[in-house]
N, C-alpha and C. Protein backbone atom coordinates (compact mmCIF):
# COMPACT_ATOMS: atom_id res chain seq x y z
N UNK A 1 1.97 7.22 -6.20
CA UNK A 1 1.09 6.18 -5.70
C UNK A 1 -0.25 6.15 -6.44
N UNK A 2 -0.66 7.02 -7.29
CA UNK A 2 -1.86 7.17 -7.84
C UNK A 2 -1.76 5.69 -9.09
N UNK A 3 -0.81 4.75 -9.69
CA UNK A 3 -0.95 4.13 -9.84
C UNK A 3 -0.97 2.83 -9.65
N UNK A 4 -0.38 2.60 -8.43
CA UNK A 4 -0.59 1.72 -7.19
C UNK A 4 -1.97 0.96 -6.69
N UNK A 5 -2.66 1.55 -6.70
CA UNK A 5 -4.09 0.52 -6.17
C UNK A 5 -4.25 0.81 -5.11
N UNK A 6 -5.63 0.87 -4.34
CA UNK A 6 -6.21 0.42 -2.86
C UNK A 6 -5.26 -0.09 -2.22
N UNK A 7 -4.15 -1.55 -2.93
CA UNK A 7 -3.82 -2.62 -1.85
C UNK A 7 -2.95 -2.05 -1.50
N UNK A 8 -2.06 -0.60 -1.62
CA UNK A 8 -0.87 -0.30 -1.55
C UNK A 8 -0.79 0.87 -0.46
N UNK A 9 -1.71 0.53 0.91
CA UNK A 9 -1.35 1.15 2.08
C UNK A 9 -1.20 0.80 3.41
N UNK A 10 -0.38 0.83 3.99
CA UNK A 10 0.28 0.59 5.40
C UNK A 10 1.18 0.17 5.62
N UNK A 11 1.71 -0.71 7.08
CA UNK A 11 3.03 -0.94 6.86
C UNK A 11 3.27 -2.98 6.42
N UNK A 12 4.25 -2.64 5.42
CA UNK A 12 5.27 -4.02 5.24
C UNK A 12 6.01 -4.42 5.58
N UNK A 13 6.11 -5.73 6.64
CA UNK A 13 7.43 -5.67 7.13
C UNK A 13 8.37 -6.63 6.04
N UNK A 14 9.62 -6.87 6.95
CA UNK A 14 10.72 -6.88 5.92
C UNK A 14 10.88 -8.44 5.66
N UNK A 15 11.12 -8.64 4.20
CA UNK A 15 10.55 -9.68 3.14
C UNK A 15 9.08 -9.89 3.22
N UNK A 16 8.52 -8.70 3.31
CA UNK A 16 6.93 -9.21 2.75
C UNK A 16 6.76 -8.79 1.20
N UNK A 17 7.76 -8.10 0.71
CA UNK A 17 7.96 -7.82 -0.97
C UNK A 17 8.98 -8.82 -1.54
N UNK A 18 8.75 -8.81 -2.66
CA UNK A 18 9.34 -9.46 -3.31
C UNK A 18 10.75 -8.64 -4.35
N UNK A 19 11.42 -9.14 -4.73
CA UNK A 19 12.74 -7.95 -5.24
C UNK A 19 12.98 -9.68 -6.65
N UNK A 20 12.71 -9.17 -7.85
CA UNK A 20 13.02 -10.05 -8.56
C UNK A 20 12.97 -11.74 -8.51
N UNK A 21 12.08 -11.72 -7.70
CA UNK A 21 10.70 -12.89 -7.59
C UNK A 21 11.21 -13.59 -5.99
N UNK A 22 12.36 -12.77 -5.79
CA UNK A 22 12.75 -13.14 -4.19
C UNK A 22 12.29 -12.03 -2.97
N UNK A 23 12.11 -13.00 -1.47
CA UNK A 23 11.78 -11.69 -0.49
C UNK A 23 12.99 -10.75 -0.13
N UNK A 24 13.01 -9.15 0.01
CA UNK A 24 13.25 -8.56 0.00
C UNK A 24 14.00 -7.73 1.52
N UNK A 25 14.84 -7.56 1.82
CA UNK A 25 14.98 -7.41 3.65
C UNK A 25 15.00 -5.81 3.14
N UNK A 26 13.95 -5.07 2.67
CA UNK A 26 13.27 -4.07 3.24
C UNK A 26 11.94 -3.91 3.96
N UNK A 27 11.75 -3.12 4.63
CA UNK A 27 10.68 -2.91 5.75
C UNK A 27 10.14 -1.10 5.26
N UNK A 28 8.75 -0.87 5.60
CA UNK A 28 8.29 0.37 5.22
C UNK A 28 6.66 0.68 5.09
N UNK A 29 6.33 1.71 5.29
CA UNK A 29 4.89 2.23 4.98
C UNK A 29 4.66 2.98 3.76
N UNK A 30 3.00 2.59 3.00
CA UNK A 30 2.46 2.88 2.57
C UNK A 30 1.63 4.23 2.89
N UNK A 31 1.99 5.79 2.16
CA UNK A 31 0.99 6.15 2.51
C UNK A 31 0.14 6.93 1.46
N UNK A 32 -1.50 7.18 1.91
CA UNK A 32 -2.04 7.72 0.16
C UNK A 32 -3.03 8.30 0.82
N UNK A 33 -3.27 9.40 0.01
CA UNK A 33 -4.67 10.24 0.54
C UNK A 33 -5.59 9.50 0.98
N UNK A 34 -5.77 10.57 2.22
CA UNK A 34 -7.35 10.65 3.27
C UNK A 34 -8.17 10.80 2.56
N UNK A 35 -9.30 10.01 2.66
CA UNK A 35 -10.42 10.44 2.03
C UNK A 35 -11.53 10.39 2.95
N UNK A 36 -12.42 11.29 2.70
CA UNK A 36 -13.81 11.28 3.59
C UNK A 36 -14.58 9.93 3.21
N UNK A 37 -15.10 10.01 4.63
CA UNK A 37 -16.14 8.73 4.87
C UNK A 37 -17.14 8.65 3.92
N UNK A 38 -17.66 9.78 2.99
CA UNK A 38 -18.55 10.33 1.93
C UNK A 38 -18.05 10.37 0.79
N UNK A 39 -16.67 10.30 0.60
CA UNK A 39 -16.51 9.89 -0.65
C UNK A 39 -16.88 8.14 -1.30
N UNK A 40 -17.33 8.91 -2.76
CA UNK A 40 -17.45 7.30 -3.32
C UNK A 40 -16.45 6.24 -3.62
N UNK A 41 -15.29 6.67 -3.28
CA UNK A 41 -14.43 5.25 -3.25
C UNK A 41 -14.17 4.43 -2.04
N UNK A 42 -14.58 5.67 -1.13
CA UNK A 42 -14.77 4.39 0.49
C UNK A 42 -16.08 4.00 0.33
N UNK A 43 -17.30 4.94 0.15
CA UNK A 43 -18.74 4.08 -0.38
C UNK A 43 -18.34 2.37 -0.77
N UNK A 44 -17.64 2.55 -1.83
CA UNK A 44 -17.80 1.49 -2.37
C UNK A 44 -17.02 0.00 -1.75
């Protein structure tokens, strides 16, 4: 997930992805390191 992005946490439900430019009937969560309220990427 480290090359994934910010936008790539929580849950998706099913056909909210796309599978070869069509929606997708999978369903699933995003998950990516906790970070403290003090770190500078939630700062920002």
């Amino acid at each position: 997930m480290a090359l994934g992005g910010r936008a790539w946490r929580g849950y998706f439900p099913v056909g909210g992805e796309l599978t070869s430019g069509r929606p997708d009937l999978k369903e699933g969560l995003y998950f990516g390191t906790e970070l403290d309220e003090q770190h500078s990427l939630v700062k920002a």
